[in-house]
C-alpha atoms as a PDB file:
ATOM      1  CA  UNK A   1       0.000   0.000   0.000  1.00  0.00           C
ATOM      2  CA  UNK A   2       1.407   3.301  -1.213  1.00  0.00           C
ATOM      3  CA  UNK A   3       1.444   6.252   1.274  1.00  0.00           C
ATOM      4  CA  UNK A   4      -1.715   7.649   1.771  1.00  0.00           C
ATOM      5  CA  UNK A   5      -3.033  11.594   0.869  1.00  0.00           C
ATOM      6  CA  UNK A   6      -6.220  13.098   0.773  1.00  0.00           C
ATOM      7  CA  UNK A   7      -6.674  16.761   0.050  1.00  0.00           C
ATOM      8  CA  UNK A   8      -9.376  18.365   1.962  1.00  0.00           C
ATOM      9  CA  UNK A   9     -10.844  21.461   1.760  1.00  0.00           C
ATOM     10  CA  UNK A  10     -12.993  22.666   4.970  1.00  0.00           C
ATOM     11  CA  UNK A  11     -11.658  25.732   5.233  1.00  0.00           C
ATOM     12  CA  UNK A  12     -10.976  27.478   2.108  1.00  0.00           C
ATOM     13  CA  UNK A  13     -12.770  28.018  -0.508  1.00  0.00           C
ATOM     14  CA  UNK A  14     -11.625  24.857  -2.960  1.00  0.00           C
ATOM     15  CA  UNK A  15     -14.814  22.709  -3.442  1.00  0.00           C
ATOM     16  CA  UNK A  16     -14.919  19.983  -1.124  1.00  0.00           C
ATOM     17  CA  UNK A  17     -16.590  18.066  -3.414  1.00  0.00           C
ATOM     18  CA  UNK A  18     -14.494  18.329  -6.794  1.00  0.00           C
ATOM     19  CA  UNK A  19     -11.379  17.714  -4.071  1.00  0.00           C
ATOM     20  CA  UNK A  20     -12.850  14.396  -2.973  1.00  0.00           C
ATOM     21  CA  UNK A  21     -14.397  12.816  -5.856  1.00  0.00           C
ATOM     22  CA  UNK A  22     -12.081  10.140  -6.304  1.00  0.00           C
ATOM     23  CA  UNK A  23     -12.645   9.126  -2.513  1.00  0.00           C
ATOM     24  CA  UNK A  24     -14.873   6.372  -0.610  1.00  0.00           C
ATOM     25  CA  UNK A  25     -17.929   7.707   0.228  1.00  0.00           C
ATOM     26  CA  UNK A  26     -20.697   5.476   1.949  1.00  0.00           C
ATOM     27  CA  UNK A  27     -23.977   4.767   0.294  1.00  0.00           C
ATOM     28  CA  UNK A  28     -26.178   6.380   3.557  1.00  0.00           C
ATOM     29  CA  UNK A  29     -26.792   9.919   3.493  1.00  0.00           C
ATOM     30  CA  UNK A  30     -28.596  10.643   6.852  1.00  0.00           C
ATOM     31  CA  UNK A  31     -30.714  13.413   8.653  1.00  0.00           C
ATOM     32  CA  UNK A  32     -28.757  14.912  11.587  1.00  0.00           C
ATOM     33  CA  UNK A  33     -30.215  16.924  14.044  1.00  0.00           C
ATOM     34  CA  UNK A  34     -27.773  19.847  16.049  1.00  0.00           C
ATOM     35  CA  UNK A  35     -28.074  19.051  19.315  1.00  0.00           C
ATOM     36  CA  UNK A  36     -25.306  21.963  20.476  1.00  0.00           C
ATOM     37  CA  UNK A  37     -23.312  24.440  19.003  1.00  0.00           C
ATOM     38  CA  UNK A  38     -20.569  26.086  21.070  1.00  0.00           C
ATOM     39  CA  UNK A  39     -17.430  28.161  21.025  1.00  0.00           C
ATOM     40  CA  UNK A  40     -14.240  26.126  22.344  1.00  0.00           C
ATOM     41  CA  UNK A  41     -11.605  28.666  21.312  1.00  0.00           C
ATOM     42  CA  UNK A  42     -11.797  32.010  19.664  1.00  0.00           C
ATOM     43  CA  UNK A  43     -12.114  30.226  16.127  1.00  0.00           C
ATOM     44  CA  UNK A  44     -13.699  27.085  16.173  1.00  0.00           C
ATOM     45  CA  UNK A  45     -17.299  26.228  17.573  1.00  0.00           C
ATOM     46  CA  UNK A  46     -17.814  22.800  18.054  1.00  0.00           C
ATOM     47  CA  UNK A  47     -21.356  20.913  16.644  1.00  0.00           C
ATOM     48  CA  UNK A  48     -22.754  18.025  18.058  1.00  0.00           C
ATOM     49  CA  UNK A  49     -25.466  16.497  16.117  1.00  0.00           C
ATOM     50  CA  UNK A  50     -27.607  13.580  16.308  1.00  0.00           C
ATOM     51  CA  UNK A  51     -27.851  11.193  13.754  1.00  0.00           C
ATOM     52  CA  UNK A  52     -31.252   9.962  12.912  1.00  0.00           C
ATOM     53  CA  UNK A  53     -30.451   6.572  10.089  1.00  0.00           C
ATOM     54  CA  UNK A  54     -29.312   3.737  12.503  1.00  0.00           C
ATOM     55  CA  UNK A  55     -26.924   2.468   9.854  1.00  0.00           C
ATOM     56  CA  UNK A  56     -24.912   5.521   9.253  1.00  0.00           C
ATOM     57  CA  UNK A  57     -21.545   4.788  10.413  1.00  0.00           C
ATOM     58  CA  UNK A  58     -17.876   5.932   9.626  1.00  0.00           C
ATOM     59  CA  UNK A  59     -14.396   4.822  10.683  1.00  0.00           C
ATOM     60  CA  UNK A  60     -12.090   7.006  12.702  1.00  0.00           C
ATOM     61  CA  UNK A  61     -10.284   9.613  10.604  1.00  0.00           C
ATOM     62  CA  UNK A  62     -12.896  10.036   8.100  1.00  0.00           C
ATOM     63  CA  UNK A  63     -15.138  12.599   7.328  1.00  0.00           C
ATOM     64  CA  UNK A  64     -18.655  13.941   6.241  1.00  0.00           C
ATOM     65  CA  UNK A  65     -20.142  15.459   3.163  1.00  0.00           C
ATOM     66  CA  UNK A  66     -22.221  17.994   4.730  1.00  0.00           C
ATOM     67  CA  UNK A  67     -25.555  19.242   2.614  1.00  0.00           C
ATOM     68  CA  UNK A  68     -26.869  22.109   4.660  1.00  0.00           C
ATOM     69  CA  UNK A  69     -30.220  23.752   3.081  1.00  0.00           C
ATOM     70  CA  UNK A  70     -29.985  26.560   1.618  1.00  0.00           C
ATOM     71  CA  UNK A  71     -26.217  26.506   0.629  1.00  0.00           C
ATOM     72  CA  UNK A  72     -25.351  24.759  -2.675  1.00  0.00           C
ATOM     73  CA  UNK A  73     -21.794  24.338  -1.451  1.00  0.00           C
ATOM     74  CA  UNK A  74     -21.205  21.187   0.338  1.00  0.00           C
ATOM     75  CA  UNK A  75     -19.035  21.408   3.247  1.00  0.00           C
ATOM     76  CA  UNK A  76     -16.935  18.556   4.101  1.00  0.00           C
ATOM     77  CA  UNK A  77     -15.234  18.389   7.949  1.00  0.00           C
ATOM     78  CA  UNK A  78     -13.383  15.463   9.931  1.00  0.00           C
ATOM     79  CA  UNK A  79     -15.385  13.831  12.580  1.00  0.00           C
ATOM     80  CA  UNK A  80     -13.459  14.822  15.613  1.00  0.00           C
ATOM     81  CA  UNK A  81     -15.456  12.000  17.882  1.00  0.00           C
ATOM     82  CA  UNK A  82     -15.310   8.567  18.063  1.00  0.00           C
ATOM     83  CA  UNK A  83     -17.073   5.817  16.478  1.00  0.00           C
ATOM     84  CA  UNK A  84     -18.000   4.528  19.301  1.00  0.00           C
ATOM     85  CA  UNK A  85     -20.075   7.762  20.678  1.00  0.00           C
ATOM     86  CA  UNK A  86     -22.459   7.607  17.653  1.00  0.00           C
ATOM     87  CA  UNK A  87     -22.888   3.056  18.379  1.00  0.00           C
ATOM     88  CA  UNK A  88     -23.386   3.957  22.239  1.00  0.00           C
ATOM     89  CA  UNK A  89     -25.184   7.787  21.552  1.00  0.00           C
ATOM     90  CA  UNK A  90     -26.208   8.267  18.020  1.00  0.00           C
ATOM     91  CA  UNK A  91     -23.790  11.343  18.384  1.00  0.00           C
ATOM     92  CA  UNK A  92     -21.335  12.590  16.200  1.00  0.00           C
ATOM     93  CA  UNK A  93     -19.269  16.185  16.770  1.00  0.00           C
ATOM     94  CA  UNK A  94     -17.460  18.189  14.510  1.00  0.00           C
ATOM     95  CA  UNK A  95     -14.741  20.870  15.321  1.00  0.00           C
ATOM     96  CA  UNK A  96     -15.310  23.477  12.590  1.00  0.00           C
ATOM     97  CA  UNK A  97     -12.961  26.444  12.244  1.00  0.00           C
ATOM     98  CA  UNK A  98     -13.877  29.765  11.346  1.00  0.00           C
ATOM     99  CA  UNK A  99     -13.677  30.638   7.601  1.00  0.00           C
ATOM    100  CA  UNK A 100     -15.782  32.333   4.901  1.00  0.00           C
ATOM    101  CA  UNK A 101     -16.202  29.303   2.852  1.00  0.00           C
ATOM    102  CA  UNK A 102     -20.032  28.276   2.915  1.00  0.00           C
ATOM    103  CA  UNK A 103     -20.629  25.702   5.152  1.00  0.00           C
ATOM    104  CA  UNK A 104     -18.008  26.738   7.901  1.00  0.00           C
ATOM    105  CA  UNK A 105     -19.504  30.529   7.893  1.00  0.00           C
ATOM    106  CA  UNK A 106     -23.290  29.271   8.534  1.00  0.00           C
ATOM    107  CA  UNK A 107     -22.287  26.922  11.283  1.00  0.00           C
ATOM    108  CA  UNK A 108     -20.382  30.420  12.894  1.00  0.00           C
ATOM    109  CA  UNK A 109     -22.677  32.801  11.857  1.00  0.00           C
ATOM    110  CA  UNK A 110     -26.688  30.738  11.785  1.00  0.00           C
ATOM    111  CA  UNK A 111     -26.567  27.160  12.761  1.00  0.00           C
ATOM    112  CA  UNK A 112     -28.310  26.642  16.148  1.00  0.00           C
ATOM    113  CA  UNK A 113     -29.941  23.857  18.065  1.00  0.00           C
ATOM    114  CA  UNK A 114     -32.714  22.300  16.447  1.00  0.00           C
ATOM    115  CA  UNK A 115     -31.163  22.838  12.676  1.00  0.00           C
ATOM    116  CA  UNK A 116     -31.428  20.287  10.780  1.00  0.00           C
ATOM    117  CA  UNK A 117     -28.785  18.572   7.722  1.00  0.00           C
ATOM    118  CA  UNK A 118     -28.011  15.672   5.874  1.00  0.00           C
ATOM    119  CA  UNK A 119     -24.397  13.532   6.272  1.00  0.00           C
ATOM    120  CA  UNK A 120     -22.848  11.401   4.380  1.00  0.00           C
ATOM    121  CA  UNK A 121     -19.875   9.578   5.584  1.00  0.00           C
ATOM    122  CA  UNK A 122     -16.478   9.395   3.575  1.00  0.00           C
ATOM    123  CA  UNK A 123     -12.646   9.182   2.686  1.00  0.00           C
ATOM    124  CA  UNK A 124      -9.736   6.412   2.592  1.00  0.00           C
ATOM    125  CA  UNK A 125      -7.681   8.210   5.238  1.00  0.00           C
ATOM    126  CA  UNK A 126      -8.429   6.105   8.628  1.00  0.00           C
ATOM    127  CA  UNK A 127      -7.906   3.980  11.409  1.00  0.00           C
ATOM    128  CA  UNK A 128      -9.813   0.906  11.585  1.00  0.00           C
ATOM    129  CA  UNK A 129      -7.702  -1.612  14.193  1.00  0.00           C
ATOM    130  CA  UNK A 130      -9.985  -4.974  16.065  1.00  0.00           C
ATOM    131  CA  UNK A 131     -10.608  -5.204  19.324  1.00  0.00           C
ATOM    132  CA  UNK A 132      -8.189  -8.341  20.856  1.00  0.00           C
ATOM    133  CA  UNK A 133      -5.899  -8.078  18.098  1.00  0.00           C
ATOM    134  CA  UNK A 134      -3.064  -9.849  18.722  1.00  0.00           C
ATOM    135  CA  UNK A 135       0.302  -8.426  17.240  1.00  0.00           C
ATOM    136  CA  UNK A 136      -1.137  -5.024  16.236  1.00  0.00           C
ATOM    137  CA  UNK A 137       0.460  -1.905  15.434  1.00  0.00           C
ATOM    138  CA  UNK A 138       2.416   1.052  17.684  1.00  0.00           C
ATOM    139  CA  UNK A 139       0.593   4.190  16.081  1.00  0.00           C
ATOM    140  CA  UNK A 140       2.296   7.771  15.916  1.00  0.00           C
ATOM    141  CA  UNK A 141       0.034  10.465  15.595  1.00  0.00           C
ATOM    142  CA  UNK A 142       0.983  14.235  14.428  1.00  0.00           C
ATOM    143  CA  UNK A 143      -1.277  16.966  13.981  1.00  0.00           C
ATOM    144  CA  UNK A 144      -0.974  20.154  13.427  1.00  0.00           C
ATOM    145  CA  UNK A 145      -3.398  22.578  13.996  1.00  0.00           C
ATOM    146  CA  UNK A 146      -7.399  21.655  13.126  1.00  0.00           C
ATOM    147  CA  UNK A 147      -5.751  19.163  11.777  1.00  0.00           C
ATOM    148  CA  UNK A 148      -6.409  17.536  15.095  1.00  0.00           C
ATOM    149  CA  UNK A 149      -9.915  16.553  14.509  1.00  0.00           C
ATOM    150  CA  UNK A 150      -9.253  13.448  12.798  1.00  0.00           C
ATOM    151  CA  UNK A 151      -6.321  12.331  15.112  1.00  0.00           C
ATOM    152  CA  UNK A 152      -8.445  12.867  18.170  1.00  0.00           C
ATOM    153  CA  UNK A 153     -11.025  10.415  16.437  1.00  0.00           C
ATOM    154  CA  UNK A 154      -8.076   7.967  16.294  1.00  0.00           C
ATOM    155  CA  UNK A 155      -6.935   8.402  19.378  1.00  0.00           C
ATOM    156  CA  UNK A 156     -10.581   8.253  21.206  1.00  0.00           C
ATOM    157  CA  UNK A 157     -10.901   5.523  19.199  1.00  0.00           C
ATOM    158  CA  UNK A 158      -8.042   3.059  20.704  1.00  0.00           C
ATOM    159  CA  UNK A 159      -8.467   4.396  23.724  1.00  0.00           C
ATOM    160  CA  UNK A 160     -12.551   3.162  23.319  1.00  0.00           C
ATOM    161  CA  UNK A 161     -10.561  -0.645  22.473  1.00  0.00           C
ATOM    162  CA  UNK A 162      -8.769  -0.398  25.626  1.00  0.00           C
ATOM    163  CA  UNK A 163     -12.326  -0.511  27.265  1.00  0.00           C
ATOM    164  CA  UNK A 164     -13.796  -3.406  24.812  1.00  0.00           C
ATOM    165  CA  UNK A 165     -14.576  -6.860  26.605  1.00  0.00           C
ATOM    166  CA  UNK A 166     -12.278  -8.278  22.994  1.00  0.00           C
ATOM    167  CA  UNK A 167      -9.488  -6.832  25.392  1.00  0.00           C
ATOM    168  CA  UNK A 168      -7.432  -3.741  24.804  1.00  0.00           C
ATOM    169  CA  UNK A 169      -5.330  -2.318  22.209  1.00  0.00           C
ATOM    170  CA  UNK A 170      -2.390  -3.962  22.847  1.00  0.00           C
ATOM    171  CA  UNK A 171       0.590  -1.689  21.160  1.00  0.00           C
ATOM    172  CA  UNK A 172       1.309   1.729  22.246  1.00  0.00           C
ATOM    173  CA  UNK A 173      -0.095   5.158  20.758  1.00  0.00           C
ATOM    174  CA  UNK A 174       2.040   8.240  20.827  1.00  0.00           C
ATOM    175  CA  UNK A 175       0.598  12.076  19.701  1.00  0.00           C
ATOM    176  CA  UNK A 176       2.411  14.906  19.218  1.00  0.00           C
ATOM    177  CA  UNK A 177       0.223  17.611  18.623  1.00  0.00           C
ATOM    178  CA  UNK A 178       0.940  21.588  17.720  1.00  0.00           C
ATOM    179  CA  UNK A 179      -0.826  24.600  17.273  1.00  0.00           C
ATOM    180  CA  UNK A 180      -0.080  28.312  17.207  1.00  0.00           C
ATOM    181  CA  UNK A 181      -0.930  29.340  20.317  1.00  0.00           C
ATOM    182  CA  UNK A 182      -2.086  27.824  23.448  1.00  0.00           C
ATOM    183  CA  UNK A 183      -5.427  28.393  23.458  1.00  0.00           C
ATOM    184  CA  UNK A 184      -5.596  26.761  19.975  1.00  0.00           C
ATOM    185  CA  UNK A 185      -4.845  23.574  22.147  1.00  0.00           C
ATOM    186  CA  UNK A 186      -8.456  22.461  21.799  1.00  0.00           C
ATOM    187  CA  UNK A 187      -8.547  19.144  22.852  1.00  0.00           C
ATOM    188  CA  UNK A 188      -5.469  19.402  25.450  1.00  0.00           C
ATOM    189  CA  UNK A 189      -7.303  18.858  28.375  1.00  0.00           C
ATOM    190  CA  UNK A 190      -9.468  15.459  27.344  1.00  0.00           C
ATOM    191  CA  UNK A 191      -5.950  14.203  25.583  1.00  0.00           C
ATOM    192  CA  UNK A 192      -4.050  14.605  28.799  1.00  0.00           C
ATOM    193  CA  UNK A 193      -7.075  12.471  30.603  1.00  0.00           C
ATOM    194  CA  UNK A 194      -6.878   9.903  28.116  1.00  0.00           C
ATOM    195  CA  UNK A 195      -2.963   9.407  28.669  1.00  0.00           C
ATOM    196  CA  UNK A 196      -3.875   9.695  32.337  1.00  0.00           C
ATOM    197  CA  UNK A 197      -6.060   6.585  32.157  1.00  0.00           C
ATOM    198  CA  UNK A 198      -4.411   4.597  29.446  1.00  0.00           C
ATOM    199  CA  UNK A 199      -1.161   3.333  30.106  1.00  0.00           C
ATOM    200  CA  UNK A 200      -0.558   2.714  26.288  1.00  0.00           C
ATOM    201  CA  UNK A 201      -1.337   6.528  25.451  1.00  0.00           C
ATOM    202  CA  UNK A 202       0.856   9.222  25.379  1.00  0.00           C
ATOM    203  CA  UNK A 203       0.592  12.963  24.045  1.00  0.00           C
ATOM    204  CA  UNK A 204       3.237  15.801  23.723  1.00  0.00           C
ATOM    205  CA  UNK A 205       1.882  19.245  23.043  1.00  0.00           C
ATOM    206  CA  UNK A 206       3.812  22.064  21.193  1.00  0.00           C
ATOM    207  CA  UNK A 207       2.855  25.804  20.444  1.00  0.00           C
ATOM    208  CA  UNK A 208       4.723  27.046  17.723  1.00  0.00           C
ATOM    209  CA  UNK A 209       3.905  31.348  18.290  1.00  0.00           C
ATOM    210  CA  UNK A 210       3.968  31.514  22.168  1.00  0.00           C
ATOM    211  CA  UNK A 211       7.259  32.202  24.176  1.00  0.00           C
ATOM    212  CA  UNK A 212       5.439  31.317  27.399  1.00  0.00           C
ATOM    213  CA  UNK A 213       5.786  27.623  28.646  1.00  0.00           C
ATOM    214  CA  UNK A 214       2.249  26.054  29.945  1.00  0.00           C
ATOM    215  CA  UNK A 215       2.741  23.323  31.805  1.00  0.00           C
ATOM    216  CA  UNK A 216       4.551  19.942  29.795  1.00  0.00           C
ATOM    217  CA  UNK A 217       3.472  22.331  26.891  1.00  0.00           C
ATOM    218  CA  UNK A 218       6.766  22.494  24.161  1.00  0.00           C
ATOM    219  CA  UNK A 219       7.483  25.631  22.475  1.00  0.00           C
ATOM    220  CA  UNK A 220       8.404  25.906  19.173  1.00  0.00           C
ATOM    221  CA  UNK A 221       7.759  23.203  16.234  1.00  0.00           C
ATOM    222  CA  UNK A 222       7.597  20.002  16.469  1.00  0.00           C
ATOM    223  CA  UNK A 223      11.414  19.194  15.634  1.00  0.00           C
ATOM    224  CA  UNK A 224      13.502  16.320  13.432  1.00  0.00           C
ATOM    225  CA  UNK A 225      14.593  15.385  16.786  1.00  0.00           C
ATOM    226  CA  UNK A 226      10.896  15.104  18.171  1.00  0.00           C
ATOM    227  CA  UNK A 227      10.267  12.938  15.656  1.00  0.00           C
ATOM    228  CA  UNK A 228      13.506  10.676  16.258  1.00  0.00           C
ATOM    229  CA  UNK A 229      12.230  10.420  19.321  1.00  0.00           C
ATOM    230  CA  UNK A 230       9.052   9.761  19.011  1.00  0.00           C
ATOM    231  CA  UNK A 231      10.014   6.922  16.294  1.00  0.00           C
ATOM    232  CA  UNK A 232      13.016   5.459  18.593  1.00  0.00           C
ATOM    233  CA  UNK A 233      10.480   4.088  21.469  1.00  0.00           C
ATOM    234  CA  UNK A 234       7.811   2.509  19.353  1.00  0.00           C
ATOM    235  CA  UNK A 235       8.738  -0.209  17.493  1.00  0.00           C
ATOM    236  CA  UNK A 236       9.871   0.754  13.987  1.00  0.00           C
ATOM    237  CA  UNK A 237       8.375  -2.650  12.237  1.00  0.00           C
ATOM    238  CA  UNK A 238       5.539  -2.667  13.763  1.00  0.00           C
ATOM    239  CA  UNK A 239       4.342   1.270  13.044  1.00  0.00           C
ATOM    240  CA  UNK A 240       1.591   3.278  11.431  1.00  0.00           C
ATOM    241  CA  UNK A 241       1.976   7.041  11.612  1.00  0.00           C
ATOM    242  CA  UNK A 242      -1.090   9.007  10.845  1.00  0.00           C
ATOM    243  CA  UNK A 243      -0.334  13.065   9.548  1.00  0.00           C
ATOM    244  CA  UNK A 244      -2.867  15.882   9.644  1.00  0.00           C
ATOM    245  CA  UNK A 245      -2.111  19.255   9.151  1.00  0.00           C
ATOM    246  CA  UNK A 246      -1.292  22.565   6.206  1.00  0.00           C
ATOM    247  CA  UNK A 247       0.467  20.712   4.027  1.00  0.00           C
ATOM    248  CA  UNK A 248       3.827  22.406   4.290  1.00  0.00           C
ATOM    249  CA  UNK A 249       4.111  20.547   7.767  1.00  0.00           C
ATOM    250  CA  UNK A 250       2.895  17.379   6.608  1.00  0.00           C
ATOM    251  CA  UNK A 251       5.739  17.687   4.025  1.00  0.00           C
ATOM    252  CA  UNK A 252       8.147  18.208   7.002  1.00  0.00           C
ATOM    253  CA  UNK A 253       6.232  15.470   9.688  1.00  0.00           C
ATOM    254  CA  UNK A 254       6.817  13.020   6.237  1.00  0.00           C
ATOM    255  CA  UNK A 255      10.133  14.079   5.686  1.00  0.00           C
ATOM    256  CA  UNK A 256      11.411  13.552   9.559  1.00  0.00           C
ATOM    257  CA  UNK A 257       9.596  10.176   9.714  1.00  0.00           C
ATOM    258  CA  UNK A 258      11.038   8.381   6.233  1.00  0.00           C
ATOM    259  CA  UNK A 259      14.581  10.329   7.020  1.00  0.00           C
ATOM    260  CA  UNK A 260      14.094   8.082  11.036  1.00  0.00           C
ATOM    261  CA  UNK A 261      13.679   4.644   8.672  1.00  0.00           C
ATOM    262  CA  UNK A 262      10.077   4.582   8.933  1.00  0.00           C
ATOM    263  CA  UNK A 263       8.671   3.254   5.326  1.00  0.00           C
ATOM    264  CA  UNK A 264       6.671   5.427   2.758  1.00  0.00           C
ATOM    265  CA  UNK A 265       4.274   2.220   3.317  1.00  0.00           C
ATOM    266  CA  UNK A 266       3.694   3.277   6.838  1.00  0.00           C
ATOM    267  CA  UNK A 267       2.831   6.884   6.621  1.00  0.00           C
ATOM    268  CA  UNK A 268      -0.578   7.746   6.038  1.00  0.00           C
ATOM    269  CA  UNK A 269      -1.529  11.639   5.726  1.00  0.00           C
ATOM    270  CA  UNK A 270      -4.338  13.907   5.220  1.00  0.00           C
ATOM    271  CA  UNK A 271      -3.592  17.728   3.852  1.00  0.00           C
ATOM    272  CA  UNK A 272      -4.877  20.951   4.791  1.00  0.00           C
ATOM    273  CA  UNK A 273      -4.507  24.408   3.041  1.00  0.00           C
END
């Protein structure tokens, strides 16, 4: 399997659609309900919605065609929640940054509770590991940015394994995740309970325009020798590492991981821009 990358376009103005066409897209396009809509930094609001089709589902890491009346422009945004919320909840959430693109500007500017849209799950950029299976892979994770969302879906994902009555994930999962500023952090605080409670997880937060250190908080870029690092205690022949991010630091995370002896074959991506 070639290295994988999928150009995505939920916050610019590219169509989402026209970007995607050559990806997996599920048959079910469902109603969805928005249960909540709510500011979690000074950019992005997150959206929790409830699905109404029973057989909607999606795999961690991909996202959702989003037809929102009114608009003609489809939007298209990474579920930022696991799979396992919308089996257990029929919820799914989506982390949706500011922008004046269609779709991203009504869910800032109009979208409320009780709104209603249709979903329709998509893309060949996932995670998709078994519960109780036996030899499976160490996962690196590096996001940069919103790029976050579909990492975090990962991440809640094999953390949700850990809890399965198959057994857990038995490997270990490393993030390393950077954004501007701290505040831009979104997700810090669940991340840092999920490596609290999983002995397998482990994240590393950077902030790349602050000169102020929060915390275990890194500032600065994530680094060559982050990366070496990262690489050096998982095992090398048994690794998937998972990129999300603008592309000119998806270039770089590739870069750093092939130049550490980790195979084009193991490095699976998603672009932002």
């Amino acid at each position: 399997m070639d290295t994988k990358m999928i150009s995505t376009s939920t916050t610019k103005s590219s169509d989402h659609m026209t970007v995607t066409q050559a990806s997996s897209r599920k048959e079910i396009i469902s109603p969805a309900t928005v249960v909540e809509v709510k500011d979690i930094s000074n950019s992005v609001k997150m959206m929790s919605l409830r699905i109404e089709n029973e057989d909607f589902s999606f795999k961690a890491g991909q996202w959702v065609d989003t037809f929102i009346p009114g608009l003609d422009t489809v939007g298209g945004f990474s579920m930022c929640s696991s799979p396992g919320l919308l089996q257990t909840q029929r919820i799914l959430m989506l982390a949706i940054k500011f922008a004046k693109h269609p779709p991203a500007f009504w869910v800032h500017t109009k979208c409320k509770s009780g709104d209603t849209l249709l979903l329709r799950a998509g893309g060949d950029f996932y995670l998709d590991p078994q519960a109780g299976e036996e030899n499976p892979s160490d996962v690196l994770l590096i996001a940069g940015g919103v790029g976050i969302n579909p990492l975090y879906s990962m991440i809640q994902h094999l953390a949700d394994l850990n809890q399965s009555p198959d057994g857990p994930y038995r490997a270990n999962v490393l993030m390393l995740y950077s954004a501007r500023t701290y505040p831009e952090l979104i997700f810090k605080d669940h991340l840092e309970q999920l490596s609290d409670s999983h002995a397998n997880i482990t994240t590393q937060f950077y902030v790349s325009r602050e000169t102020l250190v929060h915390g275990a908080v890194k500032v600065g870029r994530i680094s060559h020798a982050d990366v070496e690092k990262a690489v050096q205690g998982l095992r090398a022949e048994r690794l998937k590492v998972y990129l999300c991010g603008p592309s000119p630091m998806v270039h770089d995370m590739e870069d750093y991981c092939l130049n550490c002896g980790v195979s084009k074959n193991q490095i699976f991506y998603e672009r932002w821009w």
